[in-house]
Protein backbone atom coordinates (compact mmCIF):
# COMPACT_ATOMS: atom_id res chain seq x y z
CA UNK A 1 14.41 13.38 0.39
CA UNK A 2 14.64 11.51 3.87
CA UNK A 3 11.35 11.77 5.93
CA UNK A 4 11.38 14.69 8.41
CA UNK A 5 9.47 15.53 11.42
CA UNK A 6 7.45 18.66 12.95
CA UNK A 7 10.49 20.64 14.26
CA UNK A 8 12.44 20.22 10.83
CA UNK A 9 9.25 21.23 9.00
CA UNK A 10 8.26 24.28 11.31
CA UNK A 11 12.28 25.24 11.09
CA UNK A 12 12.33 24.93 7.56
CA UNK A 13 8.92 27.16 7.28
CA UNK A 14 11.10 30.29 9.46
CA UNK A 15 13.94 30.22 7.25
CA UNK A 16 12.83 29.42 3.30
CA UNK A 17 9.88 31.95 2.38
CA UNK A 18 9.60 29.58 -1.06
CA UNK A 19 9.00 26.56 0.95
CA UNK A 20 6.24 28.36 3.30
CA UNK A 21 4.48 29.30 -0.19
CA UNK A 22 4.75 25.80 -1.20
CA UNK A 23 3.42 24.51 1.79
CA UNK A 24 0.55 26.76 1.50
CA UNK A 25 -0.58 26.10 -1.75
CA UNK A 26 0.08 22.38 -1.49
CA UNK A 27 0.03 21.28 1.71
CA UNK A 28 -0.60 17.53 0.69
CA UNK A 29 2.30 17.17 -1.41
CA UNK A 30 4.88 18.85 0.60
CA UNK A 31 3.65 17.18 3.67
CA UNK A 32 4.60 13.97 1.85
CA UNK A 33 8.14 14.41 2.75
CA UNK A 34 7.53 14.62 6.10
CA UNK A 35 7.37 11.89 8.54
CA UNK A 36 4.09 13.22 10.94
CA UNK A 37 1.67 11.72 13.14
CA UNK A 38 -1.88 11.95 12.43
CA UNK A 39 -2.22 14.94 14.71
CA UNK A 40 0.98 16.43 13.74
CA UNK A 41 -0.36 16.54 9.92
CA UNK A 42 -4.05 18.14 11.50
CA UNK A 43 -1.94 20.85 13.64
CA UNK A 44 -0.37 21.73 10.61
CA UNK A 45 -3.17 21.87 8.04
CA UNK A 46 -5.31 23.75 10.61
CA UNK A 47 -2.48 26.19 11.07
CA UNK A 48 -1.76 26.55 7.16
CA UNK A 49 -5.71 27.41 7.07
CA UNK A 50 -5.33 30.50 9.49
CA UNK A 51 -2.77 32.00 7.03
CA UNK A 52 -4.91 32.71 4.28
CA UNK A 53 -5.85 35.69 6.46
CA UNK A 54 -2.58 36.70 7.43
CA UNK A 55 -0.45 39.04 5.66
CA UNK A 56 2.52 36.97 4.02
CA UNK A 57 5.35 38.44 5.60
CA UNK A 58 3.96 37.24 9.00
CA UNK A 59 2.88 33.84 7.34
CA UNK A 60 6.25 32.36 8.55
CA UNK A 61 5.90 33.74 12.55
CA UNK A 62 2.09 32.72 12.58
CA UNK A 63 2.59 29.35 11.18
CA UNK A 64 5.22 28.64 13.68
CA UNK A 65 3.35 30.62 16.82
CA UNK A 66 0.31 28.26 15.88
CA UNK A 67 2.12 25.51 16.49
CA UNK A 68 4.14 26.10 19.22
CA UNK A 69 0.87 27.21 21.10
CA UNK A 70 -0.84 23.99 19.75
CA UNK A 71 1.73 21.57 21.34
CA UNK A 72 2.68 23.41 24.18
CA UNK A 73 -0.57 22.32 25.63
């Protein structure tokens, strides 16, 4: 697989509930594919951490709402 950035990862997350699981349950290894900075790859691990209290089918909306907020800024 080609390396990918942030917005193909984060569109990716919306629209493949499989790959959000993945993600979540091995961030590391998924992350490989992706081409990130060093605070892209923090944004996202900090935002995978929040879901573990969020109900699944809002996994997808908070992931994506956590980072929109985080580089909005």
């Amino acid at each position: 697989m080609a390396e990918q950035g942030l917005r193909e990862l984060v569109g990716r997350v919306m629209i493949d509930p499989e790959f959000l699981q993945a993600l979540v349950r091995d961030p590391y290894t998924v992350l490989a594919d992706y081409e990130l900075s060093g605070e892209e790859r923090a944004s996202v691990l900090q935002a995978i951490a929040k879901l573990s209290v969020t109900p699944q089918s809002q996994q997808a909306r908070a992931f994506q709402t956590a980072l929109v907020k985080r580089w909005a800024t």
